[in-house]
PDB file of N, CA and C in Angstrom:
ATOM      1  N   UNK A   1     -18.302 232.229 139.306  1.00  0.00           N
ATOM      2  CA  UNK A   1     -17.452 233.359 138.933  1.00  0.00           C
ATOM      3  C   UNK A   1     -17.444 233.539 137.409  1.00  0.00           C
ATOM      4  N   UNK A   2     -16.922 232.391 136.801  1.00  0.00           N
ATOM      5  CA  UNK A   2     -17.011 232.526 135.085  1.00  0.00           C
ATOM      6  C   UNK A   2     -18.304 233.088 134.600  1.00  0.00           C
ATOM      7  N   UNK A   3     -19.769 232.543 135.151  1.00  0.00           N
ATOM      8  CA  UNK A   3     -20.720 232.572 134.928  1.00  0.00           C
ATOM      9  C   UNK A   3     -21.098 234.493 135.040  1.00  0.00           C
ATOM     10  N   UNK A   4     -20.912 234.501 135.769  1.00  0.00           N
ATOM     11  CA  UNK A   4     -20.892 236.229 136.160  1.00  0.00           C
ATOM     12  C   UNK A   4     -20.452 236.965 134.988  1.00  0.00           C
ATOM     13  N   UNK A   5     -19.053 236.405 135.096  1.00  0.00           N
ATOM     14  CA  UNK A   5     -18.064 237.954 133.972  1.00  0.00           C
ATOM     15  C   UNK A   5     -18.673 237.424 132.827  1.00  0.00           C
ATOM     16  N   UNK A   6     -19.250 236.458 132.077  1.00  0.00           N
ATOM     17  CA  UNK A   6     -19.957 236.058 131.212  1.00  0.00           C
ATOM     18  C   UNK A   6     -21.182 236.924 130.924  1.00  0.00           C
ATOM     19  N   UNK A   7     -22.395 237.308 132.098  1.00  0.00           N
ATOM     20  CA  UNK A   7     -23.118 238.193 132.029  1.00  0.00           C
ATOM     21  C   UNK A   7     -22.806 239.305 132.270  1.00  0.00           C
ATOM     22  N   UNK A   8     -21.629 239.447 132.763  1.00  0.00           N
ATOM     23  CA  UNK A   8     -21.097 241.018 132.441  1.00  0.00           C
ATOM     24  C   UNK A   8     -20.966 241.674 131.146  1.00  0.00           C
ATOM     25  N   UNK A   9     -19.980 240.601 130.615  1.00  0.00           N
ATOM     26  CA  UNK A   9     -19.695 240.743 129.002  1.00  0.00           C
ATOM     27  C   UNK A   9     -20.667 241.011 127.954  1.00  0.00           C
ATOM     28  N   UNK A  10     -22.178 239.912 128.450  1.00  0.00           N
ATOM     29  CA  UNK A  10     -23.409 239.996 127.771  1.00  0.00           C
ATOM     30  C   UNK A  10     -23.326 241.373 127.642  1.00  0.00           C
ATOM     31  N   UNK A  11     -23.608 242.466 128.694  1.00  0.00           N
ATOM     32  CA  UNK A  11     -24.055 243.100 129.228  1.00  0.00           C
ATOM     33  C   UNK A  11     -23.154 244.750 128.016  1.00  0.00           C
ATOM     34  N   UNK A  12     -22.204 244.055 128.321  1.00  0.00           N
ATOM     35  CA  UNK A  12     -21.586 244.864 128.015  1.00  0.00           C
ATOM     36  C   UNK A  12     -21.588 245.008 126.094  1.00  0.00           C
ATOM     37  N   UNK A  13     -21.068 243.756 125.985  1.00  0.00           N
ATOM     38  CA  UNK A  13     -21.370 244.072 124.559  1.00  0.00           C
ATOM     39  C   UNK A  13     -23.214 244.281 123.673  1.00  0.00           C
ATOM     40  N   UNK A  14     -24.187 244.067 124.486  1.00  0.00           N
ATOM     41  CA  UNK A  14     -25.262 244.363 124.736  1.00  0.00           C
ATOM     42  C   UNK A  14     -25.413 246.395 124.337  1.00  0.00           C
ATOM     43  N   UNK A  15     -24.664 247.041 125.313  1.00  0.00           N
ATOM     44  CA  UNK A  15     -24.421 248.008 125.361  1.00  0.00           C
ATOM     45  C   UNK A  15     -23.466 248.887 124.074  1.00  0.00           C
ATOM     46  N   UNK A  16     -22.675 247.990 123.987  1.00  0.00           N
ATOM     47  CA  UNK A  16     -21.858 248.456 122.797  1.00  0.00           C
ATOM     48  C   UNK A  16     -22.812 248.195 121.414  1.00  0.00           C
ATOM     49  N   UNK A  17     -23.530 247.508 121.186  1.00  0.00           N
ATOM     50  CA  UNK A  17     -24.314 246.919 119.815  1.00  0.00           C
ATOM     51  C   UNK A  17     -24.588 248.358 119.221  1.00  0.00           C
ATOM     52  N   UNK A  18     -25.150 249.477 119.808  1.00  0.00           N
ATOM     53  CA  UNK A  18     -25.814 250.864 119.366  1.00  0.00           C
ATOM     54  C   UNK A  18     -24.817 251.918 119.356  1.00  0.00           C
ATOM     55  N   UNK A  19     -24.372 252.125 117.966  1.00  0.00           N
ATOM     56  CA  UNK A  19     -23.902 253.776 117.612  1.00  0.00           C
ATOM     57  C   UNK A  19     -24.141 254.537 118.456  1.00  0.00           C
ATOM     58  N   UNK A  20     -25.175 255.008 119.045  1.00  0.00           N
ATOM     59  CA  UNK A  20     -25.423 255.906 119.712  1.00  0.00           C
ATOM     60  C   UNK A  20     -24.605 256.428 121.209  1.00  0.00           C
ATOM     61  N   UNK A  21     -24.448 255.027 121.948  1.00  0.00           N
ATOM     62  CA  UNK A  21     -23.356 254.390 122.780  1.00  0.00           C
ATOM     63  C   UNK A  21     -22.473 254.143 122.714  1.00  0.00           C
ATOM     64  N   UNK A  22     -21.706 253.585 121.997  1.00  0.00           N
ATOM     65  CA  UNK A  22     -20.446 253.675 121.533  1.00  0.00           C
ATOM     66  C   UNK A  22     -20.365 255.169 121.255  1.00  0.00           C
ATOM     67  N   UNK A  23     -20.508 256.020 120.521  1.00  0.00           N
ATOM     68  CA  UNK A  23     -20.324 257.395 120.266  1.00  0.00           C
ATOM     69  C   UNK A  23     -20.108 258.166 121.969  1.00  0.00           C
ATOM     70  N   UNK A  24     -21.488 257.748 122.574  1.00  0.00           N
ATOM     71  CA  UNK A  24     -20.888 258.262 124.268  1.00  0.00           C
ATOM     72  C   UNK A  24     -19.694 258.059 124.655  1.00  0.00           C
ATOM     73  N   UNK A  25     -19.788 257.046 124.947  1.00  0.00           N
ATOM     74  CA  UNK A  25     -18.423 255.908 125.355  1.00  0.00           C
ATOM     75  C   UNK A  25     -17.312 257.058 124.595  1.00  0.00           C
ATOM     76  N   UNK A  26     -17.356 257.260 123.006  1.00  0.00           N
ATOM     77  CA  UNK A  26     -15.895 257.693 122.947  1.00  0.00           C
ATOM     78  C   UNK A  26     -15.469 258.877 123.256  1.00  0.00           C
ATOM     79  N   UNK A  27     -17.108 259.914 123.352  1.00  0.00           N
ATOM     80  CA  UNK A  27     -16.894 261.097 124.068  1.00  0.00           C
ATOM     81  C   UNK A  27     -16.320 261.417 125.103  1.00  0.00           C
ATOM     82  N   UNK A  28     -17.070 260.460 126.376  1.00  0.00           N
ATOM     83  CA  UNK A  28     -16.540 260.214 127.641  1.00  0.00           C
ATOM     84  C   UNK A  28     -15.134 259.928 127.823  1.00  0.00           C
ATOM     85  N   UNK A  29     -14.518 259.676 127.095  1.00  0.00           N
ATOM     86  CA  UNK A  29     -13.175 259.220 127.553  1.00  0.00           C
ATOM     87  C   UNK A  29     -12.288 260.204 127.309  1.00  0.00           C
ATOM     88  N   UNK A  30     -12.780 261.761 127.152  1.00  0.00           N
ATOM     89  CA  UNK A  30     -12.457 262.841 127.310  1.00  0.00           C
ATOM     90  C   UNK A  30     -12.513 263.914 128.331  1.00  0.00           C
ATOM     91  N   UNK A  31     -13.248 263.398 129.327  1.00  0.00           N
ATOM     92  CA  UNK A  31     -13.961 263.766 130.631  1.00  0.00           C
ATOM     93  C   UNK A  31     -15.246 263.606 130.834  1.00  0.00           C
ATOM     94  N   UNK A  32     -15.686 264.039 131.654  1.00  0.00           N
ATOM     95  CA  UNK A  32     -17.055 263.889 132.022  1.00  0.00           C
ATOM     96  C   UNK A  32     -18.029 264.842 131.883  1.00  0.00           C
ATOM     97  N   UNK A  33     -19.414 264.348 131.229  1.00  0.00           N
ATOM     98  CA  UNK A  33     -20.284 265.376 130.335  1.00  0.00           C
ATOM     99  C   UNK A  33     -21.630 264.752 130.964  1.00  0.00           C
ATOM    100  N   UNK A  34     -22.564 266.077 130.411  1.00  0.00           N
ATOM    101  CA  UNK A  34     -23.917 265.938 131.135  1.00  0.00           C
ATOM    102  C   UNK A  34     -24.727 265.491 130.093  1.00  0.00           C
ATOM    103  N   UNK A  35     -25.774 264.459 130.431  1.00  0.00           N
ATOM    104  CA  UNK A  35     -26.586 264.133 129.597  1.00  0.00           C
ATOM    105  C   UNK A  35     -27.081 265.277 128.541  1.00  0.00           C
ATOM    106  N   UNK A  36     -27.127 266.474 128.796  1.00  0.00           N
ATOM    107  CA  UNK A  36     -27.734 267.207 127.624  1.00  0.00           C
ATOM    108  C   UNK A  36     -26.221 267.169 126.593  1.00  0.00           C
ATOM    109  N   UNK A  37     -25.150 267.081 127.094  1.00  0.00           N
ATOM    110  CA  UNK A  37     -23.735 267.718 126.382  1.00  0.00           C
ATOM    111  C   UNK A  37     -23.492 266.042 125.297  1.00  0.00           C
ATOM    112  N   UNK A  38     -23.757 264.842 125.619  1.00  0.00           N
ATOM    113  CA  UNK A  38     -23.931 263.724 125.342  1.00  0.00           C
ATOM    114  C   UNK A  38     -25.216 263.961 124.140  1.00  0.00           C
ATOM    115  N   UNK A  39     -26.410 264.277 124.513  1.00  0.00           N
ATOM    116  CA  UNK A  39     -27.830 264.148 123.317  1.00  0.00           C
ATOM    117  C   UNK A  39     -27.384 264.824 122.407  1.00  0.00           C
ATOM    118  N   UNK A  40     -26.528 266.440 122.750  1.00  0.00           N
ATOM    119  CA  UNK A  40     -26.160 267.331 121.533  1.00  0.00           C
ATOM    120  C   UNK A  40     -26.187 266.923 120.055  1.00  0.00           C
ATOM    121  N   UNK A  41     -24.791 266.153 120.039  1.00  0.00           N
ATOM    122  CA  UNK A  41     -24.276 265.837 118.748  1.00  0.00           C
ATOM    123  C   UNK A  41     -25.271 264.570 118.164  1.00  0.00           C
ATOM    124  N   UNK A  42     -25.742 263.792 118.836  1.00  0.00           N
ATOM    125  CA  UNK A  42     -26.768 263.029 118.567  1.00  0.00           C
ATOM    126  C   UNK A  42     -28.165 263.334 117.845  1.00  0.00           C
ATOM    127  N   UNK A  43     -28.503 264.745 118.382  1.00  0.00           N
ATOM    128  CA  UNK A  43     -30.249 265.418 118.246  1.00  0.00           C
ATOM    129  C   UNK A  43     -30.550 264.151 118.389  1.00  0.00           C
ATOM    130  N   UNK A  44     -30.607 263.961 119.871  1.00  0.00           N
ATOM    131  CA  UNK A  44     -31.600 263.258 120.348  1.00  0.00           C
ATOM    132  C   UNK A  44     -32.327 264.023 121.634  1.00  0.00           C
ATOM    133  N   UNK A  45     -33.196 263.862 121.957  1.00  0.00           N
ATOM    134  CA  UNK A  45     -34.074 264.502 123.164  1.00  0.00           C
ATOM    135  C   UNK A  45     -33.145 263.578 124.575  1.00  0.00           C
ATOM    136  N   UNK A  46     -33.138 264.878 125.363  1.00  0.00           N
ATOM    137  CA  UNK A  46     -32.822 264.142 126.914  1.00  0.00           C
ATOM    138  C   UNK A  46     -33.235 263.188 127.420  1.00  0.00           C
ATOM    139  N   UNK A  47     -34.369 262.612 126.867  1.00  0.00           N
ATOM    140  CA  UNK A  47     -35.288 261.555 127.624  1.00  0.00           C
ATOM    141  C   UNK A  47     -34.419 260.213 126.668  1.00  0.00           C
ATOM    142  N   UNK A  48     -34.289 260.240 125.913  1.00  0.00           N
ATOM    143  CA  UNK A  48     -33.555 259.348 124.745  1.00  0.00           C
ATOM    144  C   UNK A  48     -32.056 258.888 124.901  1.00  0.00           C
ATOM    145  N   UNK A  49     -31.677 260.114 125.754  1.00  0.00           N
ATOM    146  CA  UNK A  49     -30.026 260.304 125.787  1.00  0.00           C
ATOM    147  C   UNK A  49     -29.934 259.327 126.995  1.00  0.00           C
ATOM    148  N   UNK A  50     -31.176 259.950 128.251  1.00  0.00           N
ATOM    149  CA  UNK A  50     -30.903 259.099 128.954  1.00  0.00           C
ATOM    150  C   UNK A  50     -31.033 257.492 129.195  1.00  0.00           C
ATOM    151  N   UNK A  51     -32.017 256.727 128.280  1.00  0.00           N
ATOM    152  CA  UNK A  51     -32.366 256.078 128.126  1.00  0.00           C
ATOM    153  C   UNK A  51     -31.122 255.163 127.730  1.00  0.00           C
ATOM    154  N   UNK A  52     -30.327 255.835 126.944  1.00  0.00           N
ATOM    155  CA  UNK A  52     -29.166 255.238 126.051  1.00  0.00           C
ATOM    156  C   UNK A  52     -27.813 254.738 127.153  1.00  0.00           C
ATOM    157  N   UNK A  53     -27.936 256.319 128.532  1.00  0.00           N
ATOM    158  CA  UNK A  53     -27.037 256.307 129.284  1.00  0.00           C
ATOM    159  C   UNK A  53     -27.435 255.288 130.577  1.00  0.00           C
ATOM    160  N   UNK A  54     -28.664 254.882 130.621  1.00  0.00           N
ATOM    161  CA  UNK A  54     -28.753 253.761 131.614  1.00  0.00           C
ATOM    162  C   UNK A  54     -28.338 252.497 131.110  1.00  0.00           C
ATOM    163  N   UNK A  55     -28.610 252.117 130.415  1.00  0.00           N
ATOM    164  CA  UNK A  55     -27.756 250.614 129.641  1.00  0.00           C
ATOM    165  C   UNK A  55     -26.421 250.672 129.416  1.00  0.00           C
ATOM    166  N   UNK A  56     -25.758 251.823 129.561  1.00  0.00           N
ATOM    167  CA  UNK A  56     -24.061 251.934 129.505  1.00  0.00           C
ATOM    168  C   UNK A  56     -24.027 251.554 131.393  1.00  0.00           C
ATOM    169  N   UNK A  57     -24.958 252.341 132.267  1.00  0.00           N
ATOM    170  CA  UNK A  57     -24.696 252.353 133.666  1.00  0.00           C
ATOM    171  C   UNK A  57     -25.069 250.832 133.858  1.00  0.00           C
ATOM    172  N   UNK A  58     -26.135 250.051 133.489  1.00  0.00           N
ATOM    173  CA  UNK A  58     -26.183 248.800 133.839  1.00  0.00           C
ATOM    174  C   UNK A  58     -25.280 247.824 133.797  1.00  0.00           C
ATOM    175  N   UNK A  59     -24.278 248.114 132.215  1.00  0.00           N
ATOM    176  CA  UNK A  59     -23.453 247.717 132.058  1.00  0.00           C
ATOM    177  C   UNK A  59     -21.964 247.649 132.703  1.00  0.00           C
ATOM    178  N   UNK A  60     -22.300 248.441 133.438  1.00  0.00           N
ATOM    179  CA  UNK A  60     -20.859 249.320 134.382  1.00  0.00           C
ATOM    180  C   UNK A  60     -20.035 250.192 133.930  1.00  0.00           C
ATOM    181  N   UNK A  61     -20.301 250.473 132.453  1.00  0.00           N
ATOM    182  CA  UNK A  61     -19.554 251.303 131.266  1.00  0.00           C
ATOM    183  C   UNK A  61     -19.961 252.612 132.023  1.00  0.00           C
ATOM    184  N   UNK A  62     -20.470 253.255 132.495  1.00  0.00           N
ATOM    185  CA  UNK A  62     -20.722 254.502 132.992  1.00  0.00           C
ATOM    186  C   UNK A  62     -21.372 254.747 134.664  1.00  0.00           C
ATOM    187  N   UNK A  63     -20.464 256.083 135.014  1.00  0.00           N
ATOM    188  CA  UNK A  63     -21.215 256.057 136.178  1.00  0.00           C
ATOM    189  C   UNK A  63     -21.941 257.589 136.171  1.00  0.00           C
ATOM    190  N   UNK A  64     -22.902 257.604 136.524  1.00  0.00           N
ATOM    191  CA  UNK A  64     -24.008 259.005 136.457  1.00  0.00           C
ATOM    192  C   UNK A  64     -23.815 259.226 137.874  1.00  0.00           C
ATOM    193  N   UNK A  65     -23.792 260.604 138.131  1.00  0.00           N
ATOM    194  CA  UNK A  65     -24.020 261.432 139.242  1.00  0.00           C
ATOM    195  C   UNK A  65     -24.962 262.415 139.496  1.00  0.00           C
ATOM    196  N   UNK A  66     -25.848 262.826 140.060  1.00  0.00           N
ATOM    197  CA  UNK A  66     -26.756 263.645 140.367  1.00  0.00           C
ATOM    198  C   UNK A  66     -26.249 264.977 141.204  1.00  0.00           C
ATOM    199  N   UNK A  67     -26.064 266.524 140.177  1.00  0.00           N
ATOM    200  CA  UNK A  67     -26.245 267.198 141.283  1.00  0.00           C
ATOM    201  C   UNK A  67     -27.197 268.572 140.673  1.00  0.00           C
ATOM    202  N   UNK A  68     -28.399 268.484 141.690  1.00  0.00           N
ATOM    203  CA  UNK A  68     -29.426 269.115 141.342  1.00  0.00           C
ATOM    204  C   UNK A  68     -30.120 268.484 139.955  1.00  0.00           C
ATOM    205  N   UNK A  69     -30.248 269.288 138.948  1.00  0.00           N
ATOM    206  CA  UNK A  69     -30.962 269.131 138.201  1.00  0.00           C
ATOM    207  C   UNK A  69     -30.078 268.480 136.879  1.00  0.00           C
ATOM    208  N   UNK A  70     -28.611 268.282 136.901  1.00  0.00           N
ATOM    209  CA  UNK A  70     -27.578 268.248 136.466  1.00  0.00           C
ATOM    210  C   UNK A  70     -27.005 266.719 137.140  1.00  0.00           C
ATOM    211  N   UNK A  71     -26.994 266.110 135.583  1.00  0.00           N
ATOM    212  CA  UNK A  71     -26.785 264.390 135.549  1.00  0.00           C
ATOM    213  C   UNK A  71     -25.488 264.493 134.845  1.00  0.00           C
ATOM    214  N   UNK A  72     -24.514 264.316 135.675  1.00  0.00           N
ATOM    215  CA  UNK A  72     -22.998 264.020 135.071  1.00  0.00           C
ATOM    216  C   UNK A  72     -22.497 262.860 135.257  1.00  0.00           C
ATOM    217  N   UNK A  73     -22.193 262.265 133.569  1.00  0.00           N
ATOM    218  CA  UNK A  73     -21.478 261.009 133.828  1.00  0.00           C
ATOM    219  C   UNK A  73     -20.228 261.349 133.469  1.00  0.00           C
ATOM    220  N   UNK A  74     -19.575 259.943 133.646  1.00  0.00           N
ATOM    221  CA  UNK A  74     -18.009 259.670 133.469  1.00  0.00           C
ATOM    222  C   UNK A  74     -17.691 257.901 133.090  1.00  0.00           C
ATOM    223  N   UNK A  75     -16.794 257.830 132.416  1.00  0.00           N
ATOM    224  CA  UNK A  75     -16.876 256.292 131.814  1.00  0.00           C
ATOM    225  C   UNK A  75     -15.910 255.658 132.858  1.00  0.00           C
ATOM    226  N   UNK A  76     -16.521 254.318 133.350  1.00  0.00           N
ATOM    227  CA  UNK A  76     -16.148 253.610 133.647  1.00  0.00           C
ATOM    228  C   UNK A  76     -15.379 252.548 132.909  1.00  0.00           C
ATOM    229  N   UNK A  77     -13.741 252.327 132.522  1.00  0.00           N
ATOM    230  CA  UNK A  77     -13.197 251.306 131.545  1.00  0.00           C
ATOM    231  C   UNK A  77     -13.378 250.189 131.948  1.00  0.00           C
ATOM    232  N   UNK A  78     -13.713 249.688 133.696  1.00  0.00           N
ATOM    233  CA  UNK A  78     -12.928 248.480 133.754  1.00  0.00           C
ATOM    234  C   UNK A  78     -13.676 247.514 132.831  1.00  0.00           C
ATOM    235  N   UNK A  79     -14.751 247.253 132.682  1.00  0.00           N
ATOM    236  CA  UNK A  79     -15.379 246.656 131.899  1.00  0.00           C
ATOM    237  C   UNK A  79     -15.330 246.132 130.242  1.00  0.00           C
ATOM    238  N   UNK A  80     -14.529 247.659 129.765  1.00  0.00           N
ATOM    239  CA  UNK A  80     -13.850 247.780 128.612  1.00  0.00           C
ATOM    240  C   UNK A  80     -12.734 246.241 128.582  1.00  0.00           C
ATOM    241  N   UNK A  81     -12.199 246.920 129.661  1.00  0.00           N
ATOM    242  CA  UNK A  81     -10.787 246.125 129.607  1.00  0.00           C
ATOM    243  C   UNK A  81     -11.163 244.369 129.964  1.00  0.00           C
ATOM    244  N   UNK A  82     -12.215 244.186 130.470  1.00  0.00           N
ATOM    245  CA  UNK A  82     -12.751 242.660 130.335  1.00  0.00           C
ATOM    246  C   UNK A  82     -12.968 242.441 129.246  1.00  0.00           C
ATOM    247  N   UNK A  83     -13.665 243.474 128.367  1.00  0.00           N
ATOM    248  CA  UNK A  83     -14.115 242.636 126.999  1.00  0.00           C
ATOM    249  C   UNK A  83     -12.934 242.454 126.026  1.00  0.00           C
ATOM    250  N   UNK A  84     -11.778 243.562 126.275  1.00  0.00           N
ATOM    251  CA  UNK A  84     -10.859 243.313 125.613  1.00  0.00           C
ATOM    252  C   UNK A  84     -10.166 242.201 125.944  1.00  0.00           C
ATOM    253  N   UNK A  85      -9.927 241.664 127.362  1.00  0.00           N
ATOM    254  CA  UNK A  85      -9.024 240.240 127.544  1.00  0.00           C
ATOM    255  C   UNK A  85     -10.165 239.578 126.859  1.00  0.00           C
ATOM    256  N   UNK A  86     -11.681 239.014 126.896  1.00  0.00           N
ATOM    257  CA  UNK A  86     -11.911 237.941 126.307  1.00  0.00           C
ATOM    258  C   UNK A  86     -11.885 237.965 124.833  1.00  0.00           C
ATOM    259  N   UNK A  87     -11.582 239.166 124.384  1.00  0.00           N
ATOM    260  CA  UNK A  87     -11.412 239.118 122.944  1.00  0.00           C
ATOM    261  C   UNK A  87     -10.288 238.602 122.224  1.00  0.00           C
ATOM    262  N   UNK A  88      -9.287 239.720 123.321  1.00  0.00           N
ATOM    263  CA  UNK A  88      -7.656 238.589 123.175  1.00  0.00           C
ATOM    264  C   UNK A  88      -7.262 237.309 122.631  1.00  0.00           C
ATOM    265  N   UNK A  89      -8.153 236.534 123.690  1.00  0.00           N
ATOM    266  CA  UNK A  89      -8.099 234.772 123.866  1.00  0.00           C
ATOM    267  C   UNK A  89      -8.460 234.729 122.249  1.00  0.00           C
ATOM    268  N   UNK A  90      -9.502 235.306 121.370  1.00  0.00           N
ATOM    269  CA  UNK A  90      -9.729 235.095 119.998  1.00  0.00           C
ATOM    270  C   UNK A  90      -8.775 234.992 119.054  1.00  0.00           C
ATOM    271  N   UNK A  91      -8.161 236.885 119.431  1.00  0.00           N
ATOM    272  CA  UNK A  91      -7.307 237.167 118.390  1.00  0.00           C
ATOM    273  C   UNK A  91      -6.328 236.098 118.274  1.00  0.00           C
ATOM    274  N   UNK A  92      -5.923 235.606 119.337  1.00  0.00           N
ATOM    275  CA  UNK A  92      -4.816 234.844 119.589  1.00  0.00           C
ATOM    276  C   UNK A  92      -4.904 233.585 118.451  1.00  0.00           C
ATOM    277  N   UNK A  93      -5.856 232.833 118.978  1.00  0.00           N
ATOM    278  CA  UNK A  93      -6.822 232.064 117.918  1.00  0.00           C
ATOM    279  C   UNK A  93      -6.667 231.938 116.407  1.00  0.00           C
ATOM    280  N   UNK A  94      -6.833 232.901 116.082  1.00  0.00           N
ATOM    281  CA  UNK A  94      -7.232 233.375 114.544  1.00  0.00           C
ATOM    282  C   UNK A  94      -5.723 233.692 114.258  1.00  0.00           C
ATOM    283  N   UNK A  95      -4.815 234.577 114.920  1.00  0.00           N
ATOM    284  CA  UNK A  95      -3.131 234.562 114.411  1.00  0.00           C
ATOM    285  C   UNK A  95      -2.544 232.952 114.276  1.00  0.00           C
ATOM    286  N   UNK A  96      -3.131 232.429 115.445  1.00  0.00           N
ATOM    287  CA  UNK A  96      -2.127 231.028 115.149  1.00  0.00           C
ATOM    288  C   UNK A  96      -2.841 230.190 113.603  1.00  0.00           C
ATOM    289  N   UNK A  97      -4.115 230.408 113.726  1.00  0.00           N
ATOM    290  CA  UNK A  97      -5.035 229.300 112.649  1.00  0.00           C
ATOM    291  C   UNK A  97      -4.262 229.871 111.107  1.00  0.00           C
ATOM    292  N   UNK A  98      -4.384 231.855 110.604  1.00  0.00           N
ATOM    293  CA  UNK A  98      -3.842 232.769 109.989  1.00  0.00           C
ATOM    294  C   UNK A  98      -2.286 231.936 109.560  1.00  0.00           C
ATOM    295  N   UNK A  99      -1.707 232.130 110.763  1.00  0.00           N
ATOM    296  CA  UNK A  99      -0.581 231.422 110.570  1.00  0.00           C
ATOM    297  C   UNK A  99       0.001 230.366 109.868  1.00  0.00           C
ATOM    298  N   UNK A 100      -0.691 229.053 110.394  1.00  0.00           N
ATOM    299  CA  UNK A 100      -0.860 227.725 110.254  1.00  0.00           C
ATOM    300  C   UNK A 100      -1.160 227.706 108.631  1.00  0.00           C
ATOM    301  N   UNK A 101      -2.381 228.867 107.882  1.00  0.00           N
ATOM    302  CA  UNK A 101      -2.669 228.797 106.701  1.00  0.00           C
ATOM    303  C   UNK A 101      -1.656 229.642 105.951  1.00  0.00           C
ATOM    304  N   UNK A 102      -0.903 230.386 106.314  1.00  0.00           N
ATOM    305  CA  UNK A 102       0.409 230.830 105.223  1.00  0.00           C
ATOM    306  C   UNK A 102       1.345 229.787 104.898  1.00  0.00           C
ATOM    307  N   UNK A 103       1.852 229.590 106.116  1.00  0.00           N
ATOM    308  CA  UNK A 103       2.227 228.319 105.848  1.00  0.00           C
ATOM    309  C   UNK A 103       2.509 227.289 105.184  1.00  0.00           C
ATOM    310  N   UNK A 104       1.035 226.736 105.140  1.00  0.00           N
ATOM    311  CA  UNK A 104       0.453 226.017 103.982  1.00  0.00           C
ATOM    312  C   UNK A 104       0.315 226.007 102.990  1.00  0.00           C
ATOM    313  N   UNK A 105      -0.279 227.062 102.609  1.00  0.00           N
ATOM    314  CA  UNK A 105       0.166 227.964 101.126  1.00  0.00           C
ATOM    315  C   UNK A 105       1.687 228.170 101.060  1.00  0.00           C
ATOM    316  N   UNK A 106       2.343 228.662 101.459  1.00  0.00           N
ATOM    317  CA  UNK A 106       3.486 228.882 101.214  1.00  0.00           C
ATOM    318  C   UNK A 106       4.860 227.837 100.786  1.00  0.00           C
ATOM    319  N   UNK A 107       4.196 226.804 101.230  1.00  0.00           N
ATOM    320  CA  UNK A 107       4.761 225.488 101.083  1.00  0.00           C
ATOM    321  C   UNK A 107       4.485 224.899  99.270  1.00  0.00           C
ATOM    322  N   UNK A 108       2.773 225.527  99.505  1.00  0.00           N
ATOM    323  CA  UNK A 108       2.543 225.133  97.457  1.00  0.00           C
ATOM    324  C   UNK A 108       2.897 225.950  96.897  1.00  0.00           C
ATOM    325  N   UNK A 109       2.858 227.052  97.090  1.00  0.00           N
ATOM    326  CA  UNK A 109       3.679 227.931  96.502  1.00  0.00           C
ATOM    327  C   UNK A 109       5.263 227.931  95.921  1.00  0.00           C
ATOM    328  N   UNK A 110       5.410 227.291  94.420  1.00  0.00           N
ATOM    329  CA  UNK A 110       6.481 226.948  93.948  1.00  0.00           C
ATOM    330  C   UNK A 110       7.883 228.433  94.049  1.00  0.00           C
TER     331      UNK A 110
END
């Protein structure tokens, strides 16, 4: 099980690494747009856009639909929201360590 959401996460932050994707991603979370409405603001060619939008779908970050000639996606969060709990466990991390070092200082601090 760990092993899994682990390659999910790969997967996912894999997906997030490229501007180009992330930029989808934040479009999408406005409704759902067609690969040409996605390449627009990019000037990138459809073949490019889509290319970009299958590694969001591998990732589970997006789901594409086919009707006719017309490829509409829509973002899938749950995945989002995994990477955000394992990020959590960090932040958490770094406030207590953050902490621990004011502290410290604050103590030499005449």
């Amino acid at each position: 099980m760990f092993n899994h959401m682990v390659e999910d996460l790969d997967g996912v932050f894999h997906a997030l690494a490229h501007e180009a994707r992330r930029s989808m991603l934040r479009r999408l979370s406005g409704g759902e747009l067609t690969i040409g409405e996605l390449a627009d603001p990019l000037e990138m060619s459809l073949a490019a856009a889509s290319k970009h939008v299958k590694v969001l779908e591998q990732a589970g970050l997006v789901r594409r639909t086919v009707d006719g000639r017309r490829h509409v996606c829509r973002l899938e969060p749950r995945p989002l929201a995994d990477a955000t709990a394992w990020l959590r466990f960090y932040e958490e991390f770094w406030d207590t360590r953050l902490d621990a070092l004011r502290d410290v200082l604050e103590k030499e601090t005449p």
